[in-house]
Protein backbone atom coordinates (compact mmCIF):
# COMPACT_ATOMS: atom_id res chain seq x y z
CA UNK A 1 104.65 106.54 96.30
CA UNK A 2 101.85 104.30 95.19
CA UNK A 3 101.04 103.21 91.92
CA UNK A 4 98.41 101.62 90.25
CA UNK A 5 99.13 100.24 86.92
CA UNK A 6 96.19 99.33 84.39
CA UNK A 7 95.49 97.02 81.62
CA UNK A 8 93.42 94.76 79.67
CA UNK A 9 91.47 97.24 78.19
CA UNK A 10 90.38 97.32 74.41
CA UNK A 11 87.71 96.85 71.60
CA UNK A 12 85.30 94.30 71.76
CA UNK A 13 81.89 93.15 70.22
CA UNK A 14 78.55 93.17 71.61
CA UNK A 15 78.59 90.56 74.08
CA UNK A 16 81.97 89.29 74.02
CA UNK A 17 84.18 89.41 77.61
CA UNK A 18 87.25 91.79 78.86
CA UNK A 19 89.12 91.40 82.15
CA UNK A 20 90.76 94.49 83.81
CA UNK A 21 93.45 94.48 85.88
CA UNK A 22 95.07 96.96 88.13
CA UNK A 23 98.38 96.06 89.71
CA UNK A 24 99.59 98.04 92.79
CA UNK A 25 102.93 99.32 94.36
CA UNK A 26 101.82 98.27 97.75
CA UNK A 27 100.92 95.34 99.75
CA UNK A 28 96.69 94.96 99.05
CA UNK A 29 96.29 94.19 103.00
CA UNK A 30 96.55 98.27 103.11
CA UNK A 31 93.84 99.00 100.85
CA UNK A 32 90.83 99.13 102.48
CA UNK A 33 88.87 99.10 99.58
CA UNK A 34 89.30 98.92 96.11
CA UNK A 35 87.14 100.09 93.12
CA UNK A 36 86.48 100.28 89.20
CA UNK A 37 84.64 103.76 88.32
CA UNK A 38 84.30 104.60 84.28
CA UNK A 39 83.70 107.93 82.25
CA UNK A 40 82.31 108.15 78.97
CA UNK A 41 82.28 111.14 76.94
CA UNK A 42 80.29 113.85 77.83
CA UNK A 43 79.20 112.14 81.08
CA UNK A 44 80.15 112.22 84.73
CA UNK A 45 82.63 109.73 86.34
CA UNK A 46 80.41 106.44 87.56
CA UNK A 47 81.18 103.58 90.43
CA UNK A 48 80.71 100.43 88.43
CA UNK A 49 82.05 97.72 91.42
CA UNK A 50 83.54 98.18 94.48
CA UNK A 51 85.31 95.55 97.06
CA UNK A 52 86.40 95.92 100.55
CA UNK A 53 89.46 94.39 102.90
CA UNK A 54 86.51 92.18 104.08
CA UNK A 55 85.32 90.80 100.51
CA UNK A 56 81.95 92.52 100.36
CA UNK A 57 81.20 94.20 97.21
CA UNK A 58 78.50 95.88 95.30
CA UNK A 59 77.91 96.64 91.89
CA UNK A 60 76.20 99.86 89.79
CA UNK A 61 72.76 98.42 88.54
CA UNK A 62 73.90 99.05 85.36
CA UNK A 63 76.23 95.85 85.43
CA UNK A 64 74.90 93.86 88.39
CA UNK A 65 75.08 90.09 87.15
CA UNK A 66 77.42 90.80 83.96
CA UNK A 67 80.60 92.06 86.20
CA UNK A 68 82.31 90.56 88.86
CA UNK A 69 85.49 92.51 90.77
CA UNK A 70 88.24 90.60 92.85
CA UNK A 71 91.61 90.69 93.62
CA UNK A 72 94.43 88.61 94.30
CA UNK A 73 96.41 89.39 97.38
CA UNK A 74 99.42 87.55 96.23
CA UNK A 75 99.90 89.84 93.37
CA UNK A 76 98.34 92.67 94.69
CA UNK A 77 96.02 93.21 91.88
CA UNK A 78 92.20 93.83 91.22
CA UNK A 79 90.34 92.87 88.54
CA UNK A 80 86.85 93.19 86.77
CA UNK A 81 85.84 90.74 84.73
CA UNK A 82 83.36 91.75 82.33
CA UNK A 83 80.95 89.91 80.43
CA UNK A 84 78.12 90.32 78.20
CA UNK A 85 79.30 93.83 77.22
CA UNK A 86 76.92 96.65 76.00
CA UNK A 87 77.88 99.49 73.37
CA UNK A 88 76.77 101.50 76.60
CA UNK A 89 79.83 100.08 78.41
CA UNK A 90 82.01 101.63 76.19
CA UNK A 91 84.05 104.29 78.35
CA UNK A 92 87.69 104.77 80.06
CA UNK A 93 88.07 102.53 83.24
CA UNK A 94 89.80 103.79 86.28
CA UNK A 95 91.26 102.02 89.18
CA UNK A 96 90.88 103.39 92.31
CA UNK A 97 92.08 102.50 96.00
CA UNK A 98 91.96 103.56 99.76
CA UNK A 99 94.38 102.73 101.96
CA UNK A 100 93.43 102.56 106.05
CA UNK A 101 95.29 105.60 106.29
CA UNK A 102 92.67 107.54 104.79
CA UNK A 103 94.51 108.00 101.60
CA UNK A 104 93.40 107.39 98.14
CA UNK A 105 94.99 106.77 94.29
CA UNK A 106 94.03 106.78 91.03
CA UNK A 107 95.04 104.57 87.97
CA UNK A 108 95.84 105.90 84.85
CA UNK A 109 92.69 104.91 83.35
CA UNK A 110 92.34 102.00 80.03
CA UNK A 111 90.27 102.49 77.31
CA UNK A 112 87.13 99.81 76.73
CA UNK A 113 85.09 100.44 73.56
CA UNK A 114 82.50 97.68 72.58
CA UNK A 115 81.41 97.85 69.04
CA UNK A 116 80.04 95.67 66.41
């Protein structure tokens, strides 16, 4: 029964910003923790940021100081603001949650391509 809904994704230039979101069908104080993980073509699926119930997070190298995930409990969304973006960044951006229950979801995945 749970949803995750994506968007914000799209082209941008070399060093310009995007912010993700990811909306869910269930209160976020169930989640207990929430994540951004990418694919680009012809490679494997990649963590990129990760936050827990708690607040911690952690980052891939590959975007440590450029991204930042968070969410917003009133709307029950998670975001990833992302800055500075690389032609390597270019790739399609899931959502992805785990509830307490030991359950986990997907998002539909958005497209980000950064090109000049």
């Amino acid at each position: 029964q749970v949803q995750l809904v994506e968007s914000g994704g799209g082209l941008m230039q070399p060093g310009g910003s995007l912010r993700l979101s990811c909306a869910a069908s269930i209160n976020i104080f169930s989640i207990q923790v929430m994540g951004w993980y990418r694919q680009a073509p012809g490679k494997q699926r990649e963590l990129v940021a990760v936050i827990s119930s708690g607040g911690s997070t952690n980052y891939a190298d590959a975007v440590k100081g450029r991204f930042t995930i968070s969410r917003d409990t009133a709307k029950n969304t998670v975001y990833l603001q992302m800055n500075s973006l690389k032609p390597e960044d270019t790739a399609v951006y899931y959502c992805n949650v785990g509830l307490y229950s030991g359950y986990g979801y997907w998002g539909q995945g958005t497209q980000v391509t950064v090109s000049s």
